[in-house]
C-alpha atoms as a PDB file:
ATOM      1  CA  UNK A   1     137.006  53.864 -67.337  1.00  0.00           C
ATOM      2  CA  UNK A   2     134.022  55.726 -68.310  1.00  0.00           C
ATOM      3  CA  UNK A   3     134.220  59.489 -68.374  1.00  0.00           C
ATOM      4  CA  UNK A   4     130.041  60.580 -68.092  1.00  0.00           C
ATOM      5  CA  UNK A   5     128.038  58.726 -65.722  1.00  0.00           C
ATOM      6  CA  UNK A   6     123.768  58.571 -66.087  1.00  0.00           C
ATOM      7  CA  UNK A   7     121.296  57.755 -64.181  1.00  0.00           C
ATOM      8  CA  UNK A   8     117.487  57.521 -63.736  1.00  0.00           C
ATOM      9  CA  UNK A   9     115.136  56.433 -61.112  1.00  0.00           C
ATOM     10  CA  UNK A  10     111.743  55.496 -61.607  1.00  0.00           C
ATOM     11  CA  UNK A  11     108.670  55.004 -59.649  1.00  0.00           C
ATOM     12  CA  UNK A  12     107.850  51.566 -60.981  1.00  0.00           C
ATOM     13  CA  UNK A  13     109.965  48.558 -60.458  1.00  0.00           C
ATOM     14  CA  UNK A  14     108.644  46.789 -63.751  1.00  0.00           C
ATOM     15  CA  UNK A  15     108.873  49.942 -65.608  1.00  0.00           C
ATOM     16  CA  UNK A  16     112.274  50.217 -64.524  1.00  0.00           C
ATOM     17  CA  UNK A  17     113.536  47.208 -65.969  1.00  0.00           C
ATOM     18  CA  UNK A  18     112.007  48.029 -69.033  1.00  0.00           C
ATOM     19  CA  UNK A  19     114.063  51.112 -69.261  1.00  0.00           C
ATOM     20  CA  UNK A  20     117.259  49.597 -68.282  1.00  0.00           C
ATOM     21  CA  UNK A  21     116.743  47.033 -71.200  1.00  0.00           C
ATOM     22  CA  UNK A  22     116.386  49.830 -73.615  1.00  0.00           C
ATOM     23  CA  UNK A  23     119.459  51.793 -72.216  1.00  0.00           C
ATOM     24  CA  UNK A  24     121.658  48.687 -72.701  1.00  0.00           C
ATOM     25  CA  UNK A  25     120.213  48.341 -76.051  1.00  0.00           C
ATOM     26  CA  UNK A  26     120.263  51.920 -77.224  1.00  0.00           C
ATOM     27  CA  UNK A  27     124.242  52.490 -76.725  1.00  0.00           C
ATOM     28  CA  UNK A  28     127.123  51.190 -75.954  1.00  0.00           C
ATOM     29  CA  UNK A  29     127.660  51.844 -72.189  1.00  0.00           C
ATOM     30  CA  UNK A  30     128.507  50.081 -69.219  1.00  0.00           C
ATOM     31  CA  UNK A  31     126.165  49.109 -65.812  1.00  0.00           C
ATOM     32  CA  UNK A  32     127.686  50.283 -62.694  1.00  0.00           C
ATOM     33  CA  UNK A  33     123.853  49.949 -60.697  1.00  0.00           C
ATOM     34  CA  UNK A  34     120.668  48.364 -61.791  1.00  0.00           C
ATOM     35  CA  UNK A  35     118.467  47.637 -58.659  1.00  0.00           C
ATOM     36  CA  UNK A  36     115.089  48.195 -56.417  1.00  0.00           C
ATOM     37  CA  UNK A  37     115.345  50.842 -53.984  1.00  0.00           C
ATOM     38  CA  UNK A  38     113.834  52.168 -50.633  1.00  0.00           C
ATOM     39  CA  UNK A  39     109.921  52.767 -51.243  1.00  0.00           C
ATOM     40  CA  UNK A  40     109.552  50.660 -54.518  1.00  0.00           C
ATOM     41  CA  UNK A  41     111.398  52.657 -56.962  1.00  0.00           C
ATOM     42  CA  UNK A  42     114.012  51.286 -59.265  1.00  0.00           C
ATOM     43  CA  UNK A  43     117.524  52.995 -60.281  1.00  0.00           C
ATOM     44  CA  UNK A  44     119.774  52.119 -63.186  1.00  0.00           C
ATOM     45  CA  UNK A  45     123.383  53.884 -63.202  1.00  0.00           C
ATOM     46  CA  UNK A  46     125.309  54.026 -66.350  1.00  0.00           C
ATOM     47  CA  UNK A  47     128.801  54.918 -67.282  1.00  0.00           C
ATOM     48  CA  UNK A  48     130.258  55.446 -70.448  1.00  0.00           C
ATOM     49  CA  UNK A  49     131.600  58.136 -73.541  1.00  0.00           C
ATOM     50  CA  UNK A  50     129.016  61.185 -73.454  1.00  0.00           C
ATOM     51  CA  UNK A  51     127.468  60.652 -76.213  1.00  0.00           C
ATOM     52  CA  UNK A  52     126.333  57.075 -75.569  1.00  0.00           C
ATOM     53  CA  UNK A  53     125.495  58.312 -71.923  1.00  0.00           C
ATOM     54  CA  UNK A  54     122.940  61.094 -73.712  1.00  0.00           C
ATOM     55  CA  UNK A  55     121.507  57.958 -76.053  1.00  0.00           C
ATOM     56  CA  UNK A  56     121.161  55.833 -72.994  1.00  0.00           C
ATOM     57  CA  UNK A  57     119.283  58.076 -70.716  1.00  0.00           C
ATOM     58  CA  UNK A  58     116.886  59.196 -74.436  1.00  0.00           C
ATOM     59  CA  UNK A  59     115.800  55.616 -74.499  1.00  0.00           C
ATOM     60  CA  UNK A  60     115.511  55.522 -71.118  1.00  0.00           C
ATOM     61  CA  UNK A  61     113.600  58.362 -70.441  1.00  0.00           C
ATOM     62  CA  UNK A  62     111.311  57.306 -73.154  1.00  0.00           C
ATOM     63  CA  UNK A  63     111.068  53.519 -72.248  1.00  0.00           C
ATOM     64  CA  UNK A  64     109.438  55.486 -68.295  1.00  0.00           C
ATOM     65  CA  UNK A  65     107.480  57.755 -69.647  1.00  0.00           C
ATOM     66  CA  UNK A  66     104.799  58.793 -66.725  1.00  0.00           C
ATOM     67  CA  UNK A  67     107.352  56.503 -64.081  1.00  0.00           C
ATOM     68  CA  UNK A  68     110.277  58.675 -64.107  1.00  0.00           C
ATOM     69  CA  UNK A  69     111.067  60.009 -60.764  1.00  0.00           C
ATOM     70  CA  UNK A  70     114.703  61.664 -61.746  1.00  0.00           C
ATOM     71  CA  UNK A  71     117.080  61.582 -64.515  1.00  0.00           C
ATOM     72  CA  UNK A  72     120.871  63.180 -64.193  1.00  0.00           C
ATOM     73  CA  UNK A  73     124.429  62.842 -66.260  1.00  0.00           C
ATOM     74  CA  UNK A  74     127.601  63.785 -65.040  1.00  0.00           C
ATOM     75  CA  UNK A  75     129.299  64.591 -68.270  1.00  0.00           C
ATOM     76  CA  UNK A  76     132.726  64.499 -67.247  1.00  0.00           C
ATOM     77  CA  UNK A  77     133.015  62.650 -64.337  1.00  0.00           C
ATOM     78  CA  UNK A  78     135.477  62.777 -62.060  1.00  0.00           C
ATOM     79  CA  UNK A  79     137.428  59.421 -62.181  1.00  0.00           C
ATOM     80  CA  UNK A  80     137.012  58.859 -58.148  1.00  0.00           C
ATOM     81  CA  UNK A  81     133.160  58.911 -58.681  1.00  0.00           C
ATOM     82  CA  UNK A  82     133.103  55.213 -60.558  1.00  0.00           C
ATOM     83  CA  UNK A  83     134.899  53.242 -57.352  1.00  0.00           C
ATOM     84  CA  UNK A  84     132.999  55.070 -54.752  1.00  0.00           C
ATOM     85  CA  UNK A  85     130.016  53.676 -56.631  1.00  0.00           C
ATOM     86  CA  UNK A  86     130.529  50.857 -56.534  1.00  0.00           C
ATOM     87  CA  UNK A  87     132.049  50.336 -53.048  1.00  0.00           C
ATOM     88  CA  UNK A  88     135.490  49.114 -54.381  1.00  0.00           C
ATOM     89  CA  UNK A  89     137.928  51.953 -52.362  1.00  0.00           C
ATOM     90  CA  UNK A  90     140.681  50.702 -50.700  1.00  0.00           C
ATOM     91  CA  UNK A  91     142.462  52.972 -48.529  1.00  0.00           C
ATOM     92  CA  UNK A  92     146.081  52.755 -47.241  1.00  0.00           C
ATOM     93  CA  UNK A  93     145.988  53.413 -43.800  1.00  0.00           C
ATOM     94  CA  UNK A  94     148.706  56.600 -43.910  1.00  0.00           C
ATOM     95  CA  UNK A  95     146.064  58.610 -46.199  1.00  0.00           C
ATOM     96  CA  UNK A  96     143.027  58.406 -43.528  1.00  0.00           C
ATOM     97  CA  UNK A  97     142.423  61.842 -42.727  1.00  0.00           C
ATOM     98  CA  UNK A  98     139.433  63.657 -42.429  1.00  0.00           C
ATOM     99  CA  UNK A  99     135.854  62.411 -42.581  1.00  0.00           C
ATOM    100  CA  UNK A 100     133.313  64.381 -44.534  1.00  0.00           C
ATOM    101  CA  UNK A 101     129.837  63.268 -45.276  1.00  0.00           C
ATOM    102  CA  UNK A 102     126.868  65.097 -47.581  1.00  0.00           C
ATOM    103  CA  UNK A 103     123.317  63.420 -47.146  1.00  0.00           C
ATOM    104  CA  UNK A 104     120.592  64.250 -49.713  1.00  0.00           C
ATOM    105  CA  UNK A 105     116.975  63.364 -50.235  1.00  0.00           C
ATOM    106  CA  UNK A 106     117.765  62.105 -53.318  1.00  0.00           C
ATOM    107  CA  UNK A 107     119.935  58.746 -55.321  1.00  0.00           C
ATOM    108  CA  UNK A 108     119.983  61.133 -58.057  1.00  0.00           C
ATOM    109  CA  UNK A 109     121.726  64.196 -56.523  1.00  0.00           C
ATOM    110  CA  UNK A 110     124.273  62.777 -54.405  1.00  0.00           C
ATOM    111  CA  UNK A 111     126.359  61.497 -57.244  1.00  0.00           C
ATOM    112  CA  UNK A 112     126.417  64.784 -58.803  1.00  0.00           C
ATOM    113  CA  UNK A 113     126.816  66.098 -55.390  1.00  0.00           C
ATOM    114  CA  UNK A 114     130.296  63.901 -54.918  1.00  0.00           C
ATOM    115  CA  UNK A 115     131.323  65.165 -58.174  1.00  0.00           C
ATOM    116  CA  UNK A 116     131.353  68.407 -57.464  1.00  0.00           C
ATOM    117  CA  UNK A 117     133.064  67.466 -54.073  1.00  0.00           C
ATOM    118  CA  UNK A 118     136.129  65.632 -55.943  1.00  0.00           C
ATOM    119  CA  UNK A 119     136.525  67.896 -58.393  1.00  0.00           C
ATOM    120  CA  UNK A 120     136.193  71.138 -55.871  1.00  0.00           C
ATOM    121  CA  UNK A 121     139.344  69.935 -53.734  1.00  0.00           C
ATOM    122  CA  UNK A 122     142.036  66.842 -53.214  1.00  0.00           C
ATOM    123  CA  UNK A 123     139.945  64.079 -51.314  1.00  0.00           C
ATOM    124  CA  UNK A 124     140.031  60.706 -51.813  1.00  0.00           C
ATOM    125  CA  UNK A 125     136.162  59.578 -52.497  1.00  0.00           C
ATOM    126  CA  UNK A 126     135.378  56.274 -50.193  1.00  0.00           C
ATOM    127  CA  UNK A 127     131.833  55.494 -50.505  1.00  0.00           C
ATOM    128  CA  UNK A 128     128.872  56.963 -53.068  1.00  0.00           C
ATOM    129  CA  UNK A 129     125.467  55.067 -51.456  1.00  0.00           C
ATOM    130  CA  UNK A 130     122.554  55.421 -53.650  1.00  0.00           C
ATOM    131  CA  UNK A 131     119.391  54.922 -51.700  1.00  0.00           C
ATOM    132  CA  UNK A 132     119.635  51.321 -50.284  1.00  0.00           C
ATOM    133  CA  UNK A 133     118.262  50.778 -46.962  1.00  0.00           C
ATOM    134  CA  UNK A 134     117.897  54.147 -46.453  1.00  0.00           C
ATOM    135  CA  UNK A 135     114.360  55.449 -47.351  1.00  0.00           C
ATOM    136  CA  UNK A 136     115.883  56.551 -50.886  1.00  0.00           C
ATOM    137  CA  UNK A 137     118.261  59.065 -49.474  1.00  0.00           C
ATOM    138  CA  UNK A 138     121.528  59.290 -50.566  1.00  0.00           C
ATOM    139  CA  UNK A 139     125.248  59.893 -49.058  1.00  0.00           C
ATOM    140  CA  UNK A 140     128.748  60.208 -50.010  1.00  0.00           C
ATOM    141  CA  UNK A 141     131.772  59.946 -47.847  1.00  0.00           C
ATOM    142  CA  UNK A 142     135.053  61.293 -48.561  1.00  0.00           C
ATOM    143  CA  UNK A 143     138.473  61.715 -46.741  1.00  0.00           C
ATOM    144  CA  UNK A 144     141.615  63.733 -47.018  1.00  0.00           C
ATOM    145  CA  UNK A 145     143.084  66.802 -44.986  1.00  0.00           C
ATOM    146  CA  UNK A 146     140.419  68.951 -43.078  1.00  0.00           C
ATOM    147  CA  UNK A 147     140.915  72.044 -45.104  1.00  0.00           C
ATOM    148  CA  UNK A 148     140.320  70.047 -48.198  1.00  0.00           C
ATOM    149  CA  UNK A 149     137.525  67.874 -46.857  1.00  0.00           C
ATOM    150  CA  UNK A 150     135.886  70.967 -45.442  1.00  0.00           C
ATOM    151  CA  UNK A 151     136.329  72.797 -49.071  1.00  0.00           C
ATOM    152  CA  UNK A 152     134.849  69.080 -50.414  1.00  0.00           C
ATOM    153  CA  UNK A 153     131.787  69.254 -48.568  1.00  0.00           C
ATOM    154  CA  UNK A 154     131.050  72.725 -48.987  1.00  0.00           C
ATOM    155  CA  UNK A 155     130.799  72.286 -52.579  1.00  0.00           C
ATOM    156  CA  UNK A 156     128.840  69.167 -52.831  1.00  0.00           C
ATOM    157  CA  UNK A 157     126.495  70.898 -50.322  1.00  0.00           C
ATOM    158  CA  UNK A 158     125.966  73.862 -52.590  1.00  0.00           C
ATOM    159  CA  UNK A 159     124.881  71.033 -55.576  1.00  0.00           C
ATOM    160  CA  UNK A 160     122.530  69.445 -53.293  1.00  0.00           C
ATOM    161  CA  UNK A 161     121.787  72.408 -51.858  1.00  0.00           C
ATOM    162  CA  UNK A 162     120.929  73.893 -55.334  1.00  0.00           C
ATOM    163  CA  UNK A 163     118.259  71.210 -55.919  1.00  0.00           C
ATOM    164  CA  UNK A 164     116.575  71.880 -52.459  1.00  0.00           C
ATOM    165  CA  UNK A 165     117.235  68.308 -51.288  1.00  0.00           C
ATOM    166  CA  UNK A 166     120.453  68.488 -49.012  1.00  0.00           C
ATOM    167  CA  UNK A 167     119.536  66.513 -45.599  1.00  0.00           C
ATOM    168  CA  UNK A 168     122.984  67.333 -43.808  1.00  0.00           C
ATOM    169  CA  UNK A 169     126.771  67.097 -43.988  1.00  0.00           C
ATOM    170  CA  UNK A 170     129.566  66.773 -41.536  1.00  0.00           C
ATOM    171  CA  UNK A 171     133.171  66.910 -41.026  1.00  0.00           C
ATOM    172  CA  UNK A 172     134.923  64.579 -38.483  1.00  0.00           C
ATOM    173  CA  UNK A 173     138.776  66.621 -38.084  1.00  0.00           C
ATOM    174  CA  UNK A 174     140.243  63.623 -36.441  1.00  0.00           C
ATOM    175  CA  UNK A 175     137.765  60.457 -36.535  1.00  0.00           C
ATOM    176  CA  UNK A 176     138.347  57.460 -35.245  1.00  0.00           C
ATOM    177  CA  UNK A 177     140.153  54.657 -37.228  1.00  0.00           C
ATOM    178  CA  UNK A 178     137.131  52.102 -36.708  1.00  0.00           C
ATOM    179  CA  UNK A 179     134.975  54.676 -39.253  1.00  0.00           C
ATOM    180  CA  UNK A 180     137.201  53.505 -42.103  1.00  0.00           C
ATOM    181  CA  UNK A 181     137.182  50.108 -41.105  1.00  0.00           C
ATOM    182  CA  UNK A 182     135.579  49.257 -44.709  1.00  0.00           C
ATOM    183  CA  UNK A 183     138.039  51.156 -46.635  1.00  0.00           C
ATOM    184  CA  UNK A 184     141.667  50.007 -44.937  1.00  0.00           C
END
């Protein structure tokens, strides 16, 4: 499993190809997202050792030049972030518990955003959504007992928070069953 996870979102689709190319080429590291999002932008999300995370986004960066939109890295990444991307959490039905939820205005932010969230308490991280379908916004969704998913939120908040792009979060103490109907 990777330990840093990269990304960058640019403001041209075309452009944004380019620079995933030149990631891939300019270091060994693996592609967890490469696609279009809301509003014509594109977003390529990279995992791998820091170093070839740094080398990645470089030749990235470089490869948008006057495109780039955002650029972050998650140097040591906490290991729940990499399912949660990409949608692959299965969750046994005795550890539903709480629901939290951080929105941001950005794809960027709200993986650093659930980062900060897993590593800030003991939740189980469900879902990271980067911007698809939803006017390039981003959300995370995480579960676990309500002091911890309250703790969870509070701290991803403060990241997104931070960057002046938090939307809103929640916590749901007792949801119903049918919100974790992907997960179970």
């Amino acid at each position: 499993m990777p330990q840093a996870v990269g990304m960058i979102e640019t403001s041209s689709i075309a452009i944004g190809h380019e620079a995933e190319d030149a990631m891939l080429k300019a270091a060994d590291v693996r592609l967890l997202v490469a696609r279009t999002i809301c509003s014509g932008k594109y977003l390529v999300i990279i995992g791998g050792d820091v170093a070839a995370v740094e080398a990645a986004l470089a030749a990235g960066r470089a490869a948008a030049e006057g495109v780039l939109i955002d650029e972050m890295i998650v140097p040591v990444a906490h290991p729940g972030v990499f399912p949660a991307l990409a949608n692959s959490v299965a969750l046994p039905a005795e550890q539903v518990g709480a629901l939290g939820i951080v929105e941001t205005f950005s794809a960027c932010s709200i993986v650093e955003a659930a980062d900060a969230a897993a590593k800030a308490a003991e939740v189980t991280l469900l879902r990271i959504h980067v911007a698809m379908a939803i006017g390039g916004k981003g959300f995370f969704l995480c579960t676990g007992d309500v002091a911890a998913v309250r703790s969870a939120i509070e701290a991803g908040a403060a990241v997104a928070a931070r960057h002046g792009i938090l939307v809103a979060t929640a916590v749901i103490p007792n949801p119903q069953r049918e919100l974790f109907r992907e997960y179970i």
